[in-house]
N, C-alpha and C. Protein backbone atom coordinates (compact mmCIF):
# COMPACT_ATOMS: atom_id res chain seq x y z
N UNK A 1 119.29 -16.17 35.65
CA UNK A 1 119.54 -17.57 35.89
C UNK A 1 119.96 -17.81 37.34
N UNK A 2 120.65 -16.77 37.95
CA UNK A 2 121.38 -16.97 39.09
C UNK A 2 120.28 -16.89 40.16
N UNK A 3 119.36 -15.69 40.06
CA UNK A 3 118.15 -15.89 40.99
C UNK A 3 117.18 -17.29 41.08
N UNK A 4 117.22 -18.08 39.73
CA UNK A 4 116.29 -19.07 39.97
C UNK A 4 116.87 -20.12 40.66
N UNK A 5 118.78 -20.07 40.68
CA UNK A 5 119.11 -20.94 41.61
C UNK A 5 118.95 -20.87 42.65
N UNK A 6 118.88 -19.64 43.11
CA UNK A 6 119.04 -19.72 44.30
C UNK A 6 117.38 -19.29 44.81
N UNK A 7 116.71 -19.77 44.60
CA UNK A 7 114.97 -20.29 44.43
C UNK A 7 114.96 -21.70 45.00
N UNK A 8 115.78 -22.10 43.73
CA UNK A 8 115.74 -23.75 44.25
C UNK A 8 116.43 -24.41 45.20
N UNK A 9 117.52 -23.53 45.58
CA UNK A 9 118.38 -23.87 47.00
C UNK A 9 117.43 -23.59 48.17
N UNK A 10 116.07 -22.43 48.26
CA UNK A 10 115.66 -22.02 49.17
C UNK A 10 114.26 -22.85 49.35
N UNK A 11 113.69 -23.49 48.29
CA UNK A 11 112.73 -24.62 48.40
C UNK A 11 113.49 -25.61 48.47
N UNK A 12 114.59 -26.27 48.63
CA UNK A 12 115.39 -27.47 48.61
C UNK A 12 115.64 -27.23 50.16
N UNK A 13 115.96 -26.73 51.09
CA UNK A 13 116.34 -26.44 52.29
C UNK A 13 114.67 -26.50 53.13
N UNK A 14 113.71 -26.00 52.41
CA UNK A 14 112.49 -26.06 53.11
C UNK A 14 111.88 -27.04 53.28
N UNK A 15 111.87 -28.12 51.80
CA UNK A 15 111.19 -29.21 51.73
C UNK A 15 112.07 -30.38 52.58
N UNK A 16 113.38 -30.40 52.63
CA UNK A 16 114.33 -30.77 53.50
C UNK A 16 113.69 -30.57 55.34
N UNK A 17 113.94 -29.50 55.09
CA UNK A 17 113.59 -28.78 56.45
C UNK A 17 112.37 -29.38 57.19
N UNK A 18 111.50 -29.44 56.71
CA UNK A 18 110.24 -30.08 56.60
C UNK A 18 109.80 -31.65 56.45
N UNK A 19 110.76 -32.98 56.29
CA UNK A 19 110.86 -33.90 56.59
C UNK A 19 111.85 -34.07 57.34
N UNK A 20 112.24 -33.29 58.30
CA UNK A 20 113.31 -33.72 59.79
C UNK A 20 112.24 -34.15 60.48
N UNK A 21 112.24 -35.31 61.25
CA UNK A 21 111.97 -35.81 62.29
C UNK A 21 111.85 -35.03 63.16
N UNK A 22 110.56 -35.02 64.41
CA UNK A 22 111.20 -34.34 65.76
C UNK A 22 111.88 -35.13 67.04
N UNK A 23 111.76 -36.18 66.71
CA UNK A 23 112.83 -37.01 67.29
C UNK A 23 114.49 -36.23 67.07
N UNK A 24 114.71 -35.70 65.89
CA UNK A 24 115.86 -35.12 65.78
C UNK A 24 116.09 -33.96 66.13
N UNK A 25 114.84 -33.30 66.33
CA UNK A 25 115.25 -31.85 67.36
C UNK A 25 114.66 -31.51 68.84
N UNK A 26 113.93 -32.74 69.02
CA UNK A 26 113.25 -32.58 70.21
C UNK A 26 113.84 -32.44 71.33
N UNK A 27 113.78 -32.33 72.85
CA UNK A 27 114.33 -32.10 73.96
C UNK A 27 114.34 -33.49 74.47
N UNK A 28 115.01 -33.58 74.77
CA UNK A 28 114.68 -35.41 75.28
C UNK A 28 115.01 -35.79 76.77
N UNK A 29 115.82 -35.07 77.41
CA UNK A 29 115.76 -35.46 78.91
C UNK A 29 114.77 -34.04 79.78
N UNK A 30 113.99 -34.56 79.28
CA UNK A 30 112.55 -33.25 79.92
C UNK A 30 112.37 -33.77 81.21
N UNK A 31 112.12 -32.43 82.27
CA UNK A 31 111.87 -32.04 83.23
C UNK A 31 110.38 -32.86 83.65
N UNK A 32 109.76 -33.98 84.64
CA UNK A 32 108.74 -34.12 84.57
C UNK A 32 108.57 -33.93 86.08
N UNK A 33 107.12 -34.16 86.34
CA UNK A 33 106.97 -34.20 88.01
C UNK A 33 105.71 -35.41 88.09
N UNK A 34 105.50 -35.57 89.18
CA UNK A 34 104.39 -36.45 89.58
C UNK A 34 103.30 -36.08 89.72
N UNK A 35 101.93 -36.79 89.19
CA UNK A 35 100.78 -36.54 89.54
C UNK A 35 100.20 -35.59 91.22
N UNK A 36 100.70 -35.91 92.00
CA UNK A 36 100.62 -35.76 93.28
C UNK A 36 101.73 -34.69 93.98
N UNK A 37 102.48 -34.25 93.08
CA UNK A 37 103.14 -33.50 92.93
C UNK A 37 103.26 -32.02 93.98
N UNK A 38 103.08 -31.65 95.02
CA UNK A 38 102.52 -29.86 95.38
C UNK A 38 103.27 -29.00 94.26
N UNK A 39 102.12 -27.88 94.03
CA UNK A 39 103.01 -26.82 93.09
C UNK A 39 103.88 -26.52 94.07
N UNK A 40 104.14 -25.65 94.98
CA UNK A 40 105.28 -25.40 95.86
C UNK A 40 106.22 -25.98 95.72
N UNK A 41 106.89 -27.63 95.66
CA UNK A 41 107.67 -28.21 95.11
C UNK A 41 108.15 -28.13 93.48
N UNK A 42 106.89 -27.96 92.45
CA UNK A 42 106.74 -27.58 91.22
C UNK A 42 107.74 -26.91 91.07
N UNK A 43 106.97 -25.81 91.53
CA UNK A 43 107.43 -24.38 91.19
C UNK A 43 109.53 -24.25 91.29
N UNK A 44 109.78 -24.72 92.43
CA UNK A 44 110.81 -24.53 92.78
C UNK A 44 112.19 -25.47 91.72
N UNK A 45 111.41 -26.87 91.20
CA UNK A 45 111.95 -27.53 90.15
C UNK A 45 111.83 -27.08 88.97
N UNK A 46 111.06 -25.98 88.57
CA UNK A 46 110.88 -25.67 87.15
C UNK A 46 112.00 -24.47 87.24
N UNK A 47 112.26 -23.82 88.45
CA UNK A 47 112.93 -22.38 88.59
C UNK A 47 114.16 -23.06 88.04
N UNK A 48 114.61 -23.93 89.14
CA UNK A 48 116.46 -24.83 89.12
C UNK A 48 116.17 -25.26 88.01
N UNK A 49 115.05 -25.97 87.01
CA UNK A 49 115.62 -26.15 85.50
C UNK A 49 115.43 -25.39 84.55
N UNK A 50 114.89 -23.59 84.95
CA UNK A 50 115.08 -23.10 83.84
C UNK A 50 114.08 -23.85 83.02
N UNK A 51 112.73 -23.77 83.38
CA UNK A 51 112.02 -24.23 82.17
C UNK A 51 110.33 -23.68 82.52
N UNK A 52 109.73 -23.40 81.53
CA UNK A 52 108.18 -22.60 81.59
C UNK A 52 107.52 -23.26 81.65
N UNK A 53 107.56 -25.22 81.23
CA UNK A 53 106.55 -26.03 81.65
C UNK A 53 107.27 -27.02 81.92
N UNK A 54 106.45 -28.13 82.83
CA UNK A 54 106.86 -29.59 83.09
C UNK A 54 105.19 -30.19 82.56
N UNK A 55 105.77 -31.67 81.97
CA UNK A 55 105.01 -32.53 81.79
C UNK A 55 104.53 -32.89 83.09
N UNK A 56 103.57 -33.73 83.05
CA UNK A 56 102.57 -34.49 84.43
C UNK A 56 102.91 -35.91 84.18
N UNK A 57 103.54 -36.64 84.51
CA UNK A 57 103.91 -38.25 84.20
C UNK A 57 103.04 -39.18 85.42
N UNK A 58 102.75 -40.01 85.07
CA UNK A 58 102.81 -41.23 86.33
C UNK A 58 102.85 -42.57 85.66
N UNK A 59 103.86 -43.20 86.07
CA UNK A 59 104.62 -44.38 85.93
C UNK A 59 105.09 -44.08 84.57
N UNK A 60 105.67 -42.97 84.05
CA UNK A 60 106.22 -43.08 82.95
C UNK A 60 105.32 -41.89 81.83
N UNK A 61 103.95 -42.41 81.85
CA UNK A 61 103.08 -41.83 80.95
C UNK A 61 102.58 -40.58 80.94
N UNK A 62 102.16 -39.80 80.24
CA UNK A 62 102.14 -38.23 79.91
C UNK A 62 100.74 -38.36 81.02
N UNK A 63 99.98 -37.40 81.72
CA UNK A 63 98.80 -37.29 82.19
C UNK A 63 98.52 -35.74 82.17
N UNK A 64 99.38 -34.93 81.89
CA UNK A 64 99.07 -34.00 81.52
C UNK A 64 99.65 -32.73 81.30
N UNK A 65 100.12 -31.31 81.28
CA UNK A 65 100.98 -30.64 81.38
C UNK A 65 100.87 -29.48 82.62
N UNK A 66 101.78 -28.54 82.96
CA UNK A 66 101.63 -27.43 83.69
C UNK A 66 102.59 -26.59 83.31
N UNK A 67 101.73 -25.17 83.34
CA UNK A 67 102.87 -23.91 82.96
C UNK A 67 102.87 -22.96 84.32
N UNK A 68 104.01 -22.07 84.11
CA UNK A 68 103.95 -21.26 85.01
C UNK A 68 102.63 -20.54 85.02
N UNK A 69 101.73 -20.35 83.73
CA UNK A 69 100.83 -19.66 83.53
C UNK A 69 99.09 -20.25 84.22
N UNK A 70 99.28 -21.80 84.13
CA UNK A 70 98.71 -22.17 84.64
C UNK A 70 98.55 -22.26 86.37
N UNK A 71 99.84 -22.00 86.92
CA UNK A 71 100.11 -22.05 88.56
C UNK A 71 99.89 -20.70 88.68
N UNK A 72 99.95 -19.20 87.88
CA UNK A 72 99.71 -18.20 88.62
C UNK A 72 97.82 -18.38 88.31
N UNK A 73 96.76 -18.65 87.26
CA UNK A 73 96.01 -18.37 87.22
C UNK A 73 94.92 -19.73 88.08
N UNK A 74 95.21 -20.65 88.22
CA UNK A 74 94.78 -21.59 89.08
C UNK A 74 95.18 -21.54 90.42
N UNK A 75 96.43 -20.79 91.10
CA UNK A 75 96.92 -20.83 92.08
C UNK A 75 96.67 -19.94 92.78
N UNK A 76 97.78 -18.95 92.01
CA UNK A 76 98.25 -17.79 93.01
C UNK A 76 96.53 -16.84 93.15
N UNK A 77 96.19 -16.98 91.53
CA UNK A 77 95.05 -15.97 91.35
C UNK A 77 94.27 -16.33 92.50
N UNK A 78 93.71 -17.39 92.63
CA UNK A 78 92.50 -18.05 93.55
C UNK A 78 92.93 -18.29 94.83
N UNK A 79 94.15 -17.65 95.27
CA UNK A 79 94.97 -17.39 96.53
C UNK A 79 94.46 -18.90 97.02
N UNK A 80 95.00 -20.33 96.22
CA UNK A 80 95.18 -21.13 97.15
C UNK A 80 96.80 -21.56 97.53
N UNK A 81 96.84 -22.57 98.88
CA UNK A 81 97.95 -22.91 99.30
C UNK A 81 98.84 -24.02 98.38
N UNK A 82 100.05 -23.56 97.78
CA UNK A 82 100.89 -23.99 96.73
C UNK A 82 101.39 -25.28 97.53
N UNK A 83 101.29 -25.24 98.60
CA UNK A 83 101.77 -26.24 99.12
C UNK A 83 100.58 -27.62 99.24
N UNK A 84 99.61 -27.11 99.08
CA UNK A 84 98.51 -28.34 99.43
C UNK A 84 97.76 -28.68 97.45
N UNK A 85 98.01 -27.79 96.81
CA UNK A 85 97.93 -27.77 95.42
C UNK A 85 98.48 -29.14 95.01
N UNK A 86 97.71 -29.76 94.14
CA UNK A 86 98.76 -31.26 93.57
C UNK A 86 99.09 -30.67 92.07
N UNK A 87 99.88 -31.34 91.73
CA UNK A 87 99.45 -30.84 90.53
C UNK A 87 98.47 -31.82 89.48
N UNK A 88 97.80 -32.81 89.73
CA UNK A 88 96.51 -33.50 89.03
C UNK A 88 95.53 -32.37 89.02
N UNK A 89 95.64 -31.61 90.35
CA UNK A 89 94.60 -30.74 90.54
C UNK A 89 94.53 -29.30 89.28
N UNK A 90 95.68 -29.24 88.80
CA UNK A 90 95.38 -27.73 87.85
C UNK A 90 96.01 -27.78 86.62
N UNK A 91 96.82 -29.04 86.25
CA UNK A 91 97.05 -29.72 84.97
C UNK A 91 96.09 -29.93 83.49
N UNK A 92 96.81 -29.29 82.68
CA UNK A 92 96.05 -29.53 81.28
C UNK A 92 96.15 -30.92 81.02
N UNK A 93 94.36 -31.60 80.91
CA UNK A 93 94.65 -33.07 80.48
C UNK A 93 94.61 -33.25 79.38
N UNK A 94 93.73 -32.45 78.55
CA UNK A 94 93.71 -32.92 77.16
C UNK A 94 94.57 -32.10 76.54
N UNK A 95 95.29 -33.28 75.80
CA UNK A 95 96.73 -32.26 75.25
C UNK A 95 96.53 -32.83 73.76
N UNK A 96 97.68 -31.81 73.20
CA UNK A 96 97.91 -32.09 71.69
C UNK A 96 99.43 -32.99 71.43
N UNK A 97 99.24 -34.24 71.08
CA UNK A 97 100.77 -34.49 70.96
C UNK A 97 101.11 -34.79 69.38
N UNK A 98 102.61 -35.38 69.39
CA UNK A 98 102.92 -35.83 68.33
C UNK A 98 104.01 -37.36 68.89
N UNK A 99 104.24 -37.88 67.64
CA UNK A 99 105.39 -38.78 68.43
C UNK A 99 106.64 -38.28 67.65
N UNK A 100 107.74 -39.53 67.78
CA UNK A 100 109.02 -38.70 67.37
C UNK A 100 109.30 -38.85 65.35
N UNK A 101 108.53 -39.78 65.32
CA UNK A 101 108.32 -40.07 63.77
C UNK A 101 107.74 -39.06 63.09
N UNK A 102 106.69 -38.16 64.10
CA UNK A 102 105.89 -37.38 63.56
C UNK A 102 107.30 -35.79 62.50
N UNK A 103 106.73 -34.92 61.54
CA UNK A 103 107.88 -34.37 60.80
C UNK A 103 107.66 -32.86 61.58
N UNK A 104 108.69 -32.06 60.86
CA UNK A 104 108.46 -30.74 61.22
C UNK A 104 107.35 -30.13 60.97
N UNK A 105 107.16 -30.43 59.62
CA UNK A 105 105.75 -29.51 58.94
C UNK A 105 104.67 -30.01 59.55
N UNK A 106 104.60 -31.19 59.88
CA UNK A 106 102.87 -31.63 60.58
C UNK A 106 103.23 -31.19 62.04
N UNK A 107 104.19 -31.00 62.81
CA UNK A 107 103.80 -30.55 64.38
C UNK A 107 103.62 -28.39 63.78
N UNK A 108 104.38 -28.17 63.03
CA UNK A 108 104.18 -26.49 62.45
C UNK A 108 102.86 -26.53 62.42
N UNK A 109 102.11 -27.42 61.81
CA UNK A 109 100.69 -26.96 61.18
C UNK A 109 99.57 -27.46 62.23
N UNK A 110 99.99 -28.55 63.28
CA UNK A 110 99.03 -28.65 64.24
C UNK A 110 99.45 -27.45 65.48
N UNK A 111 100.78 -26.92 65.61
CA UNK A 111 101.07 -25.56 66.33
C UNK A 111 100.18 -24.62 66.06
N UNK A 112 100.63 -23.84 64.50
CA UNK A 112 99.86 -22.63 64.40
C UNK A 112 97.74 -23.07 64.09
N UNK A 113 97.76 -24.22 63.93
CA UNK A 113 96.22 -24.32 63.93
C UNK A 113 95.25 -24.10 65.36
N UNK A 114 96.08 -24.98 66.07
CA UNK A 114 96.19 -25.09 67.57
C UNK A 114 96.33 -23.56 68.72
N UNK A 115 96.85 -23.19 68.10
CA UNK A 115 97.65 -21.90 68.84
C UNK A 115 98.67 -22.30 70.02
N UNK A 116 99.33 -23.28 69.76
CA UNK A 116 100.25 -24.03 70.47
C UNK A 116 101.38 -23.45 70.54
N UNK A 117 102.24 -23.66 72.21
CA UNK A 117 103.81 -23.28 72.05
C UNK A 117 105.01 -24.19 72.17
N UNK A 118 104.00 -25.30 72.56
CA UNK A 118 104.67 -26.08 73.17
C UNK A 118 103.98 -27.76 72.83
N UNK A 119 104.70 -28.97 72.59
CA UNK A 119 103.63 -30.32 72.46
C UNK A 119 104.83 -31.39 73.10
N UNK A 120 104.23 -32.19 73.54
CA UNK A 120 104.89 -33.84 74.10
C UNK A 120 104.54 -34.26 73.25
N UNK A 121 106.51 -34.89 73.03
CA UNK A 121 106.05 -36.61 72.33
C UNK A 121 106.18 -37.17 73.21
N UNK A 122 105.04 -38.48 72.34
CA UNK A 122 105.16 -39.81 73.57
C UNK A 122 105.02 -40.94 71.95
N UNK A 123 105.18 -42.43 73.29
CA UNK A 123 105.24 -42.69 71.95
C UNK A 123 104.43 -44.02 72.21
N UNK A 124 104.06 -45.33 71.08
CA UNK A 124 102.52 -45.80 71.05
C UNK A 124 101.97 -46.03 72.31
N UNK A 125 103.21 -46.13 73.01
CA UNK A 125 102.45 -46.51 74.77
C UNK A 125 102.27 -45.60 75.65
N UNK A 126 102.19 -44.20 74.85
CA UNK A 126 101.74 -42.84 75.78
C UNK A 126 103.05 -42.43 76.71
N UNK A 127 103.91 -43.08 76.68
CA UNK A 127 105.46 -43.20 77.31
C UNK A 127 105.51 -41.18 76.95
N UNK A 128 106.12 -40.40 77.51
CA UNK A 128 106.47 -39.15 77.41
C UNK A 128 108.24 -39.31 77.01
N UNK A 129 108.47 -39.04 75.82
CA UNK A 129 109.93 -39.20 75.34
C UNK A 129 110.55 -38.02 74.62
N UNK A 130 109.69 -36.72 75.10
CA UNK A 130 110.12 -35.57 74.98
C UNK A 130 109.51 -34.77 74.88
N UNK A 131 109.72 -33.37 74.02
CA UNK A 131 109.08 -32.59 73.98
C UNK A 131 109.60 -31.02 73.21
N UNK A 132 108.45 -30.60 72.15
CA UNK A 132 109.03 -30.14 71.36
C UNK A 132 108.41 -28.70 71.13
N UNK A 133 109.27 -27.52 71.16
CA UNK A 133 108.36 -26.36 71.60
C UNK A 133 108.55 -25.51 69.85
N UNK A 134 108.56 -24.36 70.21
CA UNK A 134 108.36 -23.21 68.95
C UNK A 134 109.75 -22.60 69.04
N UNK A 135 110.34 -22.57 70.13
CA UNK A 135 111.98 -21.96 69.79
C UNK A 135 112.32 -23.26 69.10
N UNK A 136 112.24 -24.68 69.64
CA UNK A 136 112.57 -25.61 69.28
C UNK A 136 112.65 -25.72 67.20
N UNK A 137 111.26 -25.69 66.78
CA UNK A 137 111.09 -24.97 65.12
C UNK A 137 111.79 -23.61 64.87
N UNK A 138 111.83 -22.68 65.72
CA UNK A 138 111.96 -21.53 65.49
C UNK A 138 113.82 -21.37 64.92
N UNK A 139 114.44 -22.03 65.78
CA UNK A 139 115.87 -22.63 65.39
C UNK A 139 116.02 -23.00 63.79
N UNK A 140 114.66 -23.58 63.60
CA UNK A 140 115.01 -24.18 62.17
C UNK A 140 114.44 -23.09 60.83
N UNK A 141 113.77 -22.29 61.49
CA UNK A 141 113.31 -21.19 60.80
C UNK A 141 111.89 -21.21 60.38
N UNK A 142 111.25 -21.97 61.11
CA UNK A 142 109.82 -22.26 60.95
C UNK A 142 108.95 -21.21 62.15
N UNK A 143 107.80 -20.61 61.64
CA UNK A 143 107.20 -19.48 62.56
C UNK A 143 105.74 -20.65 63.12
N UNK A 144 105.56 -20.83 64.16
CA UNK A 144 104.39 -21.74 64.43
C UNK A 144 103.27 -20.31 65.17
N UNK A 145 103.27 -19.18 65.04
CA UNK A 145 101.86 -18.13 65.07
C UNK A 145 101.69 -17.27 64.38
């Protein structure tokens, strides 16, 4: 008897788990930079915040993302100058988002479908109002690969 309770405590915590909002665990004062941006400047704002990507904003709105992974293989690889680099120029445009209404289980299942580590919310006006990664789930005990 005692095992089936504690069955139902462990699907009661999941299905729970699984209608949190990511508005409620998301990052919300995210790191962004400007379209026009030089990686050289990039680079040096992502170091001081301690962070593996910045969003691409202009006037507010998501336009696209950048990782460190993207600045060594667009950049460094193709030995161009980080300083004359924008970042419009080597930015992921087509992205996967969610907004903050969106739940845990639907950004989990567009993650691991996706092979995603990372997604922006924005919200109906493309506004960038955060951003929600896989440590971010991973905290909650959800595996997104």
């Amino acid at each position: 008897m005692k095992r089936n309770a504690n069955a139902i405590n462990v699907i009661n915590r999941a299905s729970t788990a699984a209608n949190i909002k990511i508005k409620e665990i998301m990052t919300k004062n995210v790191v962004t930079i400007g379209t026009e941006e030089p990686v050289f400047n990039m680079v040096k704002k992502m170091i001081k915040s301690d962070v593996e990507c910045v969003p691409v904003t202009r006037l507010g709105k998501l336009r696209g993302l950048i990782t460190f992974r993207d600045i060594i293989r667009k950049v460094i690889y193709n030995q161009k100058d980080p300083k004359k680099v924008e970042a419009k120029d080597i930015m992921t445009k087509s992205l996967m988002t969610c907004t903050p209404d969106s739940t845990v289980i639907e950004v989990v299942k567009l993650m691991k479908n996706k092979k995603l580590r990372r997604i922006p919310v924005i919200d109906k006006n493309k506004k960038l109002v955060g951003l929600v990664t896989n440590f971010d789930l991973a905290i909650l005990g959800w595996d997104t690969e």
